[in-house]
PDB file of N, CA and C in Angstrom:
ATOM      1  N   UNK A   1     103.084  34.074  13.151  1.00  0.00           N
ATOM      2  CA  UNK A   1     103.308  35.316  13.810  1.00  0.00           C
ATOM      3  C   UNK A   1     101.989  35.794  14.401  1.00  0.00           C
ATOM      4  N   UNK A   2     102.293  35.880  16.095  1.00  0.00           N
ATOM      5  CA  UNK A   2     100.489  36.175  16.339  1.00  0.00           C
ATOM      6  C   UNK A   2     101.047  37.961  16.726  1.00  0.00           C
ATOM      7  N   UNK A   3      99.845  38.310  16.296  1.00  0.00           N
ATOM      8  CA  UNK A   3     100.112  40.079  17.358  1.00  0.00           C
ATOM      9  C   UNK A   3      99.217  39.688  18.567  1.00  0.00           C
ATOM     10  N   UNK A   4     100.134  39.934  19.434  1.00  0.00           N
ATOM     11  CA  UNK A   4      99.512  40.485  20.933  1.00  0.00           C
ATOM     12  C   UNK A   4      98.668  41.837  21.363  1.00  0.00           C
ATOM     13  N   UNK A   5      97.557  41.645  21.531  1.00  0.00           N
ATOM     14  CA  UNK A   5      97.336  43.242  22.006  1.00  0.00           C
ATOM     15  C   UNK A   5      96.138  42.928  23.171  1.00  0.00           C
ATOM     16  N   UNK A   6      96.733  43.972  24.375  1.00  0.00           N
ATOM     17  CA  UNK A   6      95.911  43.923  25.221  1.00  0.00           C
ATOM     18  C   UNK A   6      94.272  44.348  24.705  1.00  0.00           C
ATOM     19  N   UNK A   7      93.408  43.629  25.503  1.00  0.00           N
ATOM     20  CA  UNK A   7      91.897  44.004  25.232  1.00  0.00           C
ATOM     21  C   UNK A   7      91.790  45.476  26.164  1.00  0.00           C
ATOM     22  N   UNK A   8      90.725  46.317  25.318  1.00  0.00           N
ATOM     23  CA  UNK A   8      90.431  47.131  25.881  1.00  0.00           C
ATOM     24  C   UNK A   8      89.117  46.871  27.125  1.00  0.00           C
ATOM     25  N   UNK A   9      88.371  45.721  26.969  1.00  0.00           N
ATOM     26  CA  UNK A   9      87.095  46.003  27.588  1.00  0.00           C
ATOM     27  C   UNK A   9      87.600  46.009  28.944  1.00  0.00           C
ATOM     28  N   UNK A  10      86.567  46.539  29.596  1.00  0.00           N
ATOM     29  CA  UNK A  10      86.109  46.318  31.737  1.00  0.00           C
ATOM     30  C   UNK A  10      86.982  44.805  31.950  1.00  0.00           C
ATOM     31  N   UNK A  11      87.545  44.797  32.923  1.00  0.00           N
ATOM     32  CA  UNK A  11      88.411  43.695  33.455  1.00  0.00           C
ATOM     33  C   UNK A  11      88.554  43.927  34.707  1.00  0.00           C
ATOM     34  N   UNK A  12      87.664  43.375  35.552  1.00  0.00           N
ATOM     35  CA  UNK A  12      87.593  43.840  36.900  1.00  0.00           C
ATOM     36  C   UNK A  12      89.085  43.234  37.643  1.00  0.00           C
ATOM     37  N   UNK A  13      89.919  41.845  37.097  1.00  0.00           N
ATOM     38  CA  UNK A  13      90.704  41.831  37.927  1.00  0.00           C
ATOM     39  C   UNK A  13      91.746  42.654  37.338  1.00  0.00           C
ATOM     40  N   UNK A  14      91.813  43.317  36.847  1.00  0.00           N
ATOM     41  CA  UNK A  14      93.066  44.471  35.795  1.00  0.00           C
ATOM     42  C   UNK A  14      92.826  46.064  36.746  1.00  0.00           C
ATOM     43  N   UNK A  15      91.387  46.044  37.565  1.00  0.00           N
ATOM     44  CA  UNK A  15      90.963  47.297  38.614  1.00  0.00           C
ATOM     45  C   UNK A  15      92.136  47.280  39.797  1.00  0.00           C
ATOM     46  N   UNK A  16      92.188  48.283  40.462  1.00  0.00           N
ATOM     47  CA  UNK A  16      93.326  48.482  41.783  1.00  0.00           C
ATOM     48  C   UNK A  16      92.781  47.391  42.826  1.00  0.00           C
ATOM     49  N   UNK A  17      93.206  47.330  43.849  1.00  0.00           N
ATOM     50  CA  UNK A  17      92.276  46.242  44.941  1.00  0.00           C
ATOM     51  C   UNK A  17      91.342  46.935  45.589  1.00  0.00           C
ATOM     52  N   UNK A  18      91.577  48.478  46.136  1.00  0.00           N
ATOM     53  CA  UNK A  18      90.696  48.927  46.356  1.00  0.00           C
ATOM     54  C   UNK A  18      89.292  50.177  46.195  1.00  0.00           C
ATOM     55  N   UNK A  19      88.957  48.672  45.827  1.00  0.00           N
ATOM     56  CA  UNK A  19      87.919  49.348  45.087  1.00  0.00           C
ATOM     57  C   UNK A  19      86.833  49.824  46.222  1.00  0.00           C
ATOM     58  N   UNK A  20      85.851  50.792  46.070  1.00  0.00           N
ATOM     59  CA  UNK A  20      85.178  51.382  46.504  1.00  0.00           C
ATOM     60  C   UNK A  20      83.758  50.555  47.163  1.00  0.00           C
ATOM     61  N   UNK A  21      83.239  51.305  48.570  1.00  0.00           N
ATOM     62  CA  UNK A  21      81.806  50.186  48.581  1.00  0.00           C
ATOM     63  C   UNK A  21      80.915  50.376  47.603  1.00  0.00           C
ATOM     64  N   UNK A  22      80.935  51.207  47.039  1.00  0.00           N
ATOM     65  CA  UNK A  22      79.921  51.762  46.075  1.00  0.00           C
ATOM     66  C   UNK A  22      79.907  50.666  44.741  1.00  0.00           C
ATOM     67  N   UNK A  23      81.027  50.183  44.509  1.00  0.00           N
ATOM     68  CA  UNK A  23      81.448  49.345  43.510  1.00  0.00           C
ATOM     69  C   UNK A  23      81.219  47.984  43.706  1.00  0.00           C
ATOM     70  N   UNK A  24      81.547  47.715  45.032  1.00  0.00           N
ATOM     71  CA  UNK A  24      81.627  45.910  45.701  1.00  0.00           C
ATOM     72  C   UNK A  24      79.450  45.988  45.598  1.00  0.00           C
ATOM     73  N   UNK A  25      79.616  47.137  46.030  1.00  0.00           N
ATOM     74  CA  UNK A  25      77.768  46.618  46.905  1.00  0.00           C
ATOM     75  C   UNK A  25      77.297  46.087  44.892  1.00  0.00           C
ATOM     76  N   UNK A  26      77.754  46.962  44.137  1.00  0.00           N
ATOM     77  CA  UNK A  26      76.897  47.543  42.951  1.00  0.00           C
ATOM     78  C   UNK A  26      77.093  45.852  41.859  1.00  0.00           C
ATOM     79  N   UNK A  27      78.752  44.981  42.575  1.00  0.00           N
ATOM     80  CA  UNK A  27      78.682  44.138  42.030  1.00  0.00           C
ATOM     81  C   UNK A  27      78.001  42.694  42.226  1.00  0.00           C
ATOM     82  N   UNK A  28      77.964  42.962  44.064  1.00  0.00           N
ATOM     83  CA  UNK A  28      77.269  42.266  44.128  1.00  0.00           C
ATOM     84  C   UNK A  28      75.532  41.747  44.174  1.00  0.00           C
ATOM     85  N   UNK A  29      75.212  43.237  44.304  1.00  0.00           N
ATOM     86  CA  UNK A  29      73.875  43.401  43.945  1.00  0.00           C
ATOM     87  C   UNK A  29      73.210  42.994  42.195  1.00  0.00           C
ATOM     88  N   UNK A  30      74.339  43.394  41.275  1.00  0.00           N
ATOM     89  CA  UNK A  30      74.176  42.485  39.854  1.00  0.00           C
ATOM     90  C   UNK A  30      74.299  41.175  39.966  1.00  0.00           C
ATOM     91  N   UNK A  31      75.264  40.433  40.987  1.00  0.00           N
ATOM     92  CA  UNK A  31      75.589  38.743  40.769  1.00  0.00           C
ATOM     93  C   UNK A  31      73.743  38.385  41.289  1.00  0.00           C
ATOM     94  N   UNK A  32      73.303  38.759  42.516  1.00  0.00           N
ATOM     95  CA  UNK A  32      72.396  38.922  43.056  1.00  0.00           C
ATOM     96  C   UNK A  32      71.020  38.577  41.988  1.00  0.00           C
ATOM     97  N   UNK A  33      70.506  40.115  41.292  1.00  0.00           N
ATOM     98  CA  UNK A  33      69.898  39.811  40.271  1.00  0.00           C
ATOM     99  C   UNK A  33      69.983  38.998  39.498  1.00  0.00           C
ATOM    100  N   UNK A  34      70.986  38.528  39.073  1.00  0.00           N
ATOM    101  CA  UNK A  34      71.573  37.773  37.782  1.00  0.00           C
ATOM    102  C   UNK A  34      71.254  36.442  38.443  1.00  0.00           C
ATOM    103  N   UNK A  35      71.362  36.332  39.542  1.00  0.00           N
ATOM    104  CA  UNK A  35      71.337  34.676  40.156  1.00  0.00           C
ATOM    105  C   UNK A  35      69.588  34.560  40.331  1.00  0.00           C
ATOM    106  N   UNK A  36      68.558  35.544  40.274  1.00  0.00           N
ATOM    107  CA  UNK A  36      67.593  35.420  40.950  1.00  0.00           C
ATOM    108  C   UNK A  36      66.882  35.258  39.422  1.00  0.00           C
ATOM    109  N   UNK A  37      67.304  36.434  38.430  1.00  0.00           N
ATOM    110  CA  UNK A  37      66.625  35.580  37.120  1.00  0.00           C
ATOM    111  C   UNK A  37      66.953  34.497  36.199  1.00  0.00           C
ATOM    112  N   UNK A  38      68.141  33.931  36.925  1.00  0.00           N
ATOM    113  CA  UNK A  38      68.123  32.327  36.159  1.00  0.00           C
ATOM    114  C   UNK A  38      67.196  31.943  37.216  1.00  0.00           C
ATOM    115  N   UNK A  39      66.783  32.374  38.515  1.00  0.00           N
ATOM    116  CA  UNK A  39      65.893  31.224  38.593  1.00  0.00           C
ATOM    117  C   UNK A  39      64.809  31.309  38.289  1.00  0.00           C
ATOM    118  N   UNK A  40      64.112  32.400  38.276  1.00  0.00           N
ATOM    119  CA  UNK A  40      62.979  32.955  37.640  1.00  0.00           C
ATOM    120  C   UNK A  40      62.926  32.298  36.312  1.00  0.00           C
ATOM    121  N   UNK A  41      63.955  32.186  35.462  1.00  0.00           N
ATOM    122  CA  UNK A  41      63.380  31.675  34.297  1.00  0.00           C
ATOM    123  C   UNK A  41      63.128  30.224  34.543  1.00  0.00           C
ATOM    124  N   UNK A  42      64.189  29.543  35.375  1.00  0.00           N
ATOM    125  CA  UNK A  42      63.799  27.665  35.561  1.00  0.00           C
ATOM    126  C   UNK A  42      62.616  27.544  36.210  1.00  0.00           C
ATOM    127  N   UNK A  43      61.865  28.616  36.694  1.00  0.00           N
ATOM    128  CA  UNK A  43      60.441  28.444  37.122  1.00  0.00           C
ATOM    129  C   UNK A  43      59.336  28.400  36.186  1.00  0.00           C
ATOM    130  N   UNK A  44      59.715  29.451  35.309  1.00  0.00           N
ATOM    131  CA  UNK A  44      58.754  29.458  34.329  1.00  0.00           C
ATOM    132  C   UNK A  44      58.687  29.108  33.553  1.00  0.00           C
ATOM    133  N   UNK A  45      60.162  27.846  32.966  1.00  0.00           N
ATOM    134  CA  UNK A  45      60.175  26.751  31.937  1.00  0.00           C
ATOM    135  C   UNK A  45      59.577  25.822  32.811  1.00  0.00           C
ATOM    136  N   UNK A  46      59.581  25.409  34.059  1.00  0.00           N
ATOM    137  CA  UNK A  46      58.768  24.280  35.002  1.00  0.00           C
ATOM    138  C   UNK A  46      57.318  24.754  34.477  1.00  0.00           C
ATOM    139  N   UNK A  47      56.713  25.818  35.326  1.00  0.00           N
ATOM    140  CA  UNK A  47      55.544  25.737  34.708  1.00  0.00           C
ATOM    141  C   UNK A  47      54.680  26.156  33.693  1.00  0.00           C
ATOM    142  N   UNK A  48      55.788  26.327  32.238  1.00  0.00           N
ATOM    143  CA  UNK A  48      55.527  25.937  31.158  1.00  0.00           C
ATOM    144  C   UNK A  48      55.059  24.431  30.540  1.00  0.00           C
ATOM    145  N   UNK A  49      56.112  23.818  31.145  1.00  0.00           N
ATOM    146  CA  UNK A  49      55.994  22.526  30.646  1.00  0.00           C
ATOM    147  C   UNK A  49      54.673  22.130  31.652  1.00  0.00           C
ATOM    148  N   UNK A  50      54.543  22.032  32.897  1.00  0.00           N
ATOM    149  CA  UNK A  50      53.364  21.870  33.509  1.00  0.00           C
ATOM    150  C   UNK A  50      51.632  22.328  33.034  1.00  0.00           C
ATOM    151  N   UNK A  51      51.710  23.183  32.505  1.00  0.00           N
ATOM    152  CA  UNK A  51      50.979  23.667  31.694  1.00  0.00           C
ATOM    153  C   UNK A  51      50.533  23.113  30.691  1.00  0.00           C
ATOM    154  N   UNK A  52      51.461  22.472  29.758  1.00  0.00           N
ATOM    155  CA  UNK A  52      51.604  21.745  28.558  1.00  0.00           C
ATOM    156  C   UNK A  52      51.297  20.362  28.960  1.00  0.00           C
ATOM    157  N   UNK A  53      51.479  19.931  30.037  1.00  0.00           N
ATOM    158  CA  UNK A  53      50.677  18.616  30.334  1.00  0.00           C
ATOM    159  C   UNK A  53      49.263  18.767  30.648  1.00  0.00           C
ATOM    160  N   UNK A  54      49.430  19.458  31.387  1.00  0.00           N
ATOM    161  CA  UNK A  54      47.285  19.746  31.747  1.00  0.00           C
ATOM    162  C   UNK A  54      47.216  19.820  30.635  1.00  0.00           C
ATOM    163  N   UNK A  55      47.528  20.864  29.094  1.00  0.00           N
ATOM    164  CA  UNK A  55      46.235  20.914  28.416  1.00  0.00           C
ATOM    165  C   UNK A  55      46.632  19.774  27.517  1.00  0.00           C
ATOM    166  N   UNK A  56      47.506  18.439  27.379  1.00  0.00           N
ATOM    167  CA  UNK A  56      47.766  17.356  27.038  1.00  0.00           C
ATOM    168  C   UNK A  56      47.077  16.298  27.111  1.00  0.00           C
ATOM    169  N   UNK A  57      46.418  16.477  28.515  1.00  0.00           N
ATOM    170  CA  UNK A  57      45.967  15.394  29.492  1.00  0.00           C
ATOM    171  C   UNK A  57      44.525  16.179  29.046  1.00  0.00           C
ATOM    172  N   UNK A  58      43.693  17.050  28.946  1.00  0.00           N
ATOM    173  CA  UNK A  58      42.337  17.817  28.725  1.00  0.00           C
ATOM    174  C   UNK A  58      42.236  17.359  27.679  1.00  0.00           C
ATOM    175  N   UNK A  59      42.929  17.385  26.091  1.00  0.00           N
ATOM    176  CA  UNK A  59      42.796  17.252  25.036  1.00  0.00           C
ATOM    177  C   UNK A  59      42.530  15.482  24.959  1.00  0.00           C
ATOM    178  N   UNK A  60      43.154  14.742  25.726  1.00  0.00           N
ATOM    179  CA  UNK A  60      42.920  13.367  25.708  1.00  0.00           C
ATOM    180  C   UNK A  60      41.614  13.170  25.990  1.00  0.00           C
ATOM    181  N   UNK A  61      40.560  13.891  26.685  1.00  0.00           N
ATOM    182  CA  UNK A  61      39.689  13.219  27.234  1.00  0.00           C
ATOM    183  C   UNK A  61      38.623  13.828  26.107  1.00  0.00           C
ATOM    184  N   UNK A  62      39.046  14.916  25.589  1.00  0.00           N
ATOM    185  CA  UNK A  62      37.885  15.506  24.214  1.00  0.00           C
ATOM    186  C   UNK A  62      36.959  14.551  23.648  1.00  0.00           C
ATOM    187  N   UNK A  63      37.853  13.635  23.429  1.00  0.00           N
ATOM    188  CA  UNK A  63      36.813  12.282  22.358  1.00  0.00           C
ATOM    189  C   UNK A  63      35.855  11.857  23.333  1.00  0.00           C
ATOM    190  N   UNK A  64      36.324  11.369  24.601  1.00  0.00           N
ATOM    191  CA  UNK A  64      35.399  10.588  24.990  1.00  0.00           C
ATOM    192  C   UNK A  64      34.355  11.856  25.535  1.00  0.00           C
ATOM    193  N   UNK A  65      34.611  12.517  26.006  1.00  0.00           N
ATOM    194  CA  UNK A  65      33.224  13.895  26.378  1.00  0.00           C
ATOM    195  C   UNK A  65      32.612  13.939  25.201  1.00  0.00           C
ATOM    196  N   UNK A  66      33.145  14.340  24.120  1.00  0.00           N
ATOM    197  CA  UNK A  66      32.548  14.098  22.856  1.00  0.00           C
ATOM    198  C   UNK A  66      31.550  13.033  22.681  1.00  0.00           C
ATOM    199  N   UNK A  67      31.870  11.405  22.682  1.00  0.00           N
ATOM    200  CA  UNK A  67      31.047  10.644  22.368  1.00  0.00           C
ATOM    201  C   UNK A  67      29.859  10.579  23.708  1.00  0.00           C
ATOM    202  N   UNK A  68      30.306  11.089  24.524  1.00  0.00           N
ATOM    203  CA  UNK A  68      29.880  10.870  25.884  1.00  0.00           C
ATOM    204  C   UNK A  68      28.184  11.748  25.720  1.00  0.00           C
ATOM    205  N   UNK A  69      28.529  13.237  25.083  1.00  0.00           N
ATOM    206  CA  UNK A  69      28.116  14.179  25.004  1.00  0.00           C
ATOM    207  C   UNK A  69      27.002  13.771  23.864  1.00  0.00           C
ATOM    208  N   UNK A  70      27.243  13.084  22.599  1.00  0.00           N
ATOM    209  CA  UNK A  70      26.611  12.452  21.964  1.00  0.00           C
ATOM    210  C   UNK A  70      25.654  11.425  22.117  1.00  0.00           C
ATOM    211  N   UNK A  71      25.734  10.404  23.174  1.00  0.00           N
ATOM    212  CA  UNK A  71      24.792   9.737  24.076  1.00  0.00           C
ATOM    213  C   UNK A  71      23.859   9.974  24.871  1.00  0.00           C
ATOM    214  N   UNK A  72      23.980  10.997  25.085  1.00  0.00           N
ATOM    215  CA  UNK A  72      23.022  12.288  25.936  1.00  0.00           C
ATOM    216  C   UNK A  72      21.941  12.735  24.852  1.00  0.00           C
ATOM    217  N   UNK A  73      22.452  13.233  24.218  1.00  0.00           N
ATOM    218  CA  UNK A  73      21.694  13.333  23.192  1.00  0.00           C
ATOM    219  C   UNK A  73      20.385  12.868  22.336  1.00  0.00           C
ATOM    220  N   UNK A  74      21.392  11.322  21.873  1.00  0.00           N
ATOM    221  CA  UNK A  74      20.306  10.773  21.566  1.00  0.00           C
ATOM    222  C   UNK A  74      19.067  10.031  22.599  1.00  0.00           C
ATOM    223  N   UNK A  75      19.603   9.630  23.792  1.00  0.00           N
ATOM    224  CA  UNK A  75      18.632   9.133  24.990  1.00  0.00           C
ATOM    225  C   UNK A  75      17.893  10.162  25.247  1.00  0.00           C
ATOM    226  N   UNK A  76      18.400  11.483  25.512  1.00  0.00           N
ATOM    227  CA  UNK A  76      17.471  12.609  25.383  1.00  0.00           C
ATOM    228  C   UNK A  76      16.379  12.809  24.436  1.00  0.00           C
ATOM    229  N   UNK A  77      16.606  12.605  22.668  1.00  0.00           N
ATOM    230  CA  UNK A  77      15.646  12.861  21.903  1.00  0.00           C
ATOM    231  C   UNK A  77      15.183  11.777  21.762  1.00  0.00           C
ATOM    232  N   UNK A  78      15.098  10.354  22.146  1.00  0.00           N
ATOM    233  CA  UNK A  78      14.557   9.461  22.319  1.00  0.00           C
ATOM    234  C   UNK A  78      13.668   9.549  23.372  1.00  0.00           C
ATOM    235  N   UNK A  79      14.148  10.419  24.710  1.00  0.00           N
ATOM    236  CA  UNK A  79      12.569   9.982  25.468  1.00  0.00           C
ATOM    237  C   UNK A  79      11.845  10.964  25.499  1.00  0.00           C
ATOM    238  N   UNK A  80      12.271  12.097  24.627  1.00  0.00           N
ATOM    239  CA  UNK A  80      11.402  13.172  24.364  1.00  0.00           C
ATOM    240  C   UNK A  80      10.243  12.629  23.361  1.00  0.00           C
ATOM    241  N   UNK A  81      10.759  11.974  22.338  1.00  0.00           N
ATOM    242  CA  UNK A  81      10.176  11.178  20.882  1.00  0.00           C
ATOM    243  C   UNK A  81       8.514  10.374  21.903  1.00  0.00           C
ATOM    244  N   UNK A  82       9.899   9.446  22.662  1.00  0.00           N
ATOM    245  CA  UNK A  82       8.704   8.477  23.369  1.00  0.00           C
ATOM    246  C   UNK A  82       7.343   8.899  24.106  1.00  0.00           C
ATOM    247  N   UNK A  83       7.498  10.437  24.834  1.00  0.00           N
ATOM    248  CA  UNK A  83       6.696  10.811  25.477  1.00  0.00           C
ATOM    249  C   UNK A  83       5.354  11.409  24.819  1.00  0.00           C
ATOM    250  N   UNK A  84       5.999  11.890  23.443  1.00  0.00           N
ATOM    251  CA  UNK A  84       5.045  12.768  22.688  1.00  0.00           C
ATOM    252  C   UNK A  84       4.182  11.810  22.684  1.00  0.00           C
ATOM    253  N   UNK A  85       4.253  10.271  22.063  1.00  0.00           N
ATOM    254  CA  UNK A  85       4.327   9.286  21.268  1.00  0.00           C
ATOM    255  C   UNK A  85       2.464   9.168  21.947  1.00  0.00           C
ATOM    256  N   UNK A  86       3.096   8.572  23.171  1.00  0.00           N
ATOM    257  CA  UNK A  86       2.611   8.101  24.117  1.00  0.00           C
ATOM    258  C   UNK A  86       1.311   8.351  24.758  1.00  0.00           C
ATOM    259  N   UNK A  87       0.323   7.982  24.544  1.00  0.00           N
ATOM    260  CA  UNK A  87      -1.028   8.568  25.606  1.00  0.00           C
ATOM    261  C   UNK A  87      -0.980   8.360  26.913  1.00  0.00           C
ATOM    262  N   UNK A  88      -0.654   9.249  28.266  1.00  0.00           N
ATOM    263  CA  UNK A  88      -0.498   9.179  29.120  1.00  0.00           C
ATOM    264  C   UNK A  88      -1.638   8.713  30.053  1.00  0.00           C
ATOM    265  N   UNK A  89      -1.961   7.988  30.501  1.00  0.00           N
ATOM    266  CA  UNK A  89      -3.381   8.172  31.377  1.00  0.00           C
ATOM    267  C   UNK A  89      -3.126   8.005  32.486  1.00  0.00           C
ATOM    268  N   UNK A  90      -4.419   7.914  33.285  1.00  0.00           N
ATOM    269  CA  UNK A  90      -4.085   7.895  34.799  1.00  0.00           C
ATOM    270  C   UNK A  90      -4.572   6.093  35.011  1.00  0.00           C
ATOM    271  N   UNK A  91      -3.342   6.158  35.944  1.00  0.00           N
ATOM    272  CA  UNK A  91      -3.092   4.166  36.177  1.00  0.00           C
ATOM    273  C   UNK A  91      -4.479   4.160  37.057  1.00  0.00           C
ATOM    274  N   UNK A  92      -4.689   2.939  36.604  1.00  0.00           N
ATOM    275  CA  UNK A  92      -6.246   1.770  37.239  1.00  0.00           C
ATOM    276  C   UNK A  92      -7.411   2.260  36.599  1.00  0.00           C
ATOM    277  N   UNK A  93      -7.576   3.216  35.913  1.00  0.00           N
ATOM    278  CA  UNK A  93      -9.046   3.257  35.045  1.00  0.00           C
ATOM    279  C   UNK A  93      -8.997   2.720  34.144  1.00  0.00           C
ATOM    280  N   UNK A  94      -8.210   1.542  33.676  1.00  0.00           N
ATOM    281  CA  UNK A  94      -8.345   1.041  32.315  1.00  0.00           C
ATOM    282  C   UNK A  94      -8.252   2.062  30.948  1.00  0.00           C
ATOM    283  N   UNK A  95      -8.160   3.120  31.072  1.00  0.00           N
ATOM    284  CA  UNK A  95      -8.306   3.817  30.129  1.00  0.00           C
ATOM    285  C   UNK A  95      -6.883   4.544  29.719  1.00  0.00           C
ATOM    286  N   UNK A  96      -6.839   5.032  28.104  1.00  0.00           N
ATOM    287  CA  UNK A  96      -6.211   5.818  27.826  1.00  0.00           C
ATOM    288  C   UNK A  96      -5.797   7.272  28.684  1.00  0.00           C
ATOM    289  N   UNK A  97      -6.902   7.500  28.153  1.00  0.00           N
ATOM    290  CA  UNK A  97      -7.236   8.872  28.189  1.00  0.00           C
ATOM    291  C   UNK A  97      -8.139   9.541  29.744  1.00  0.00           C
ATOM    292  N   UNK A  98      -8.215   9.951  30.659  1.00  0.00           N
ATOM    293  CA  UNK A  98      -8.908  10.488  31.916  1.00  0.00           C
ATOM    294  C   UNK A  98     -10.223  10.991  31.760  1.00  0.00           C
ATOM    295  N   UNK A  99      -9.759  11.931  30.602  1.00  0.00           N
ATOM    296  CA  UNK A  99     -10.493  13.261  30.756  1.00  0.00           C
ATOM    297  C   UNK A  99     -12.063  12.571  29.375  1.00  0.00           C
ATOM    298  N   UNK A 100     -11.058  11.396  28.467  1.00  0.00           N
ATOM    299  CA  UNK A 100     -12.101  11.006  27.680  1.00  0.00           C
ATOM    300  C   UNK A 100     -13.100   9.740  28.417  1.00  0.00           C
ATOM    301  N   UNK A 101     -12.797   8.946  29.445  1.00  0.00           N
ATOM    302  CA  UNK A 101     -13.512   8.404  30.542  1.00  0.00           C
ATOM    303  C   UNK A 101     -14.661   8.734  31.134  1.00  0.00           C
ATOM    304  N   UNK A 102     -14.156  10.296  31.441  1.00  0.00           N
ATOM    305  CA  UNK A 102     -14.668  10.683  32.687  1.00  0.00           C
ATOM    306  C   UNK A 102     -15.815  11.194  31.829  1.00  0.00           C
ATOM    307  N   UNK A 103     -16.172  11.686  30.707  1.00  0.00           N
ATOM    308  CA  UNK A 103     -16.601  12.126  30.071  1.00  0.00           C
ATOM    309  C   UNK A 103     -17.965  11.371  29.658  1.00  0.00           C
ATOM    310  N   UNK A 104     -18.109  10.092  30.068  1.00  0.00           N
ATOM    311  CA  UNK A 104     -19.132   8.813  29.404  1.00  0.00           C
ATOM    312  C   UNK A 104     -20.049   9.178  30.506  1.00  0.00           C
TER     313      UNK A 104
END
């Protein structure tokens, strides 16, 4: 045994036919909106996910900048090391030192 009972909600085809412009403009100005933020949202799941690849593709390269960044480093404090090290002189006097040369 089912009971029947009409629904109470809004049922636009249950409205008279003529309906008002005020009503047509007001419905179609909602289909309108309604059509413009589904697309608004398939834009901004696109460049969500677009997003999520750049920083996918950035995070891949971390290690190697990393080790990259680490090589710098040490060639850096290596020819800093070397220079201290080093008695510089001026080329063709045979000598170390310039200033201890010039000095004899």
């Amino acid at each position: 045994m089912a009971l029947a009972r009409q629904s109470t909600a809004y049922d636009p085809a249950l409205q008279p036919e003529a309906t008002s412009f005020f009503d047509r403009e007001r419905d179609r100005l909602v289909d309108e909106i309604s059509a413009n933020f589904e697309e608004l949202m398939t834009h901004a799941n696109v460049l969500n996910r677009k997003l999520e690849e750049v920083h996918g593709v950035g995070k891949e390269f971390s290690t190697v900048a990393e080790l990259w960044g680490r090589f710098n480093t040490l060639i850096r404090d290596q020819q800093t090391e070397l220079a201290a090290a080093a008695d510089v002189g001026v080329p063709g006097t045979g000598r170390a030192n310039f200033g201890a040369s010039a000095a004899r």
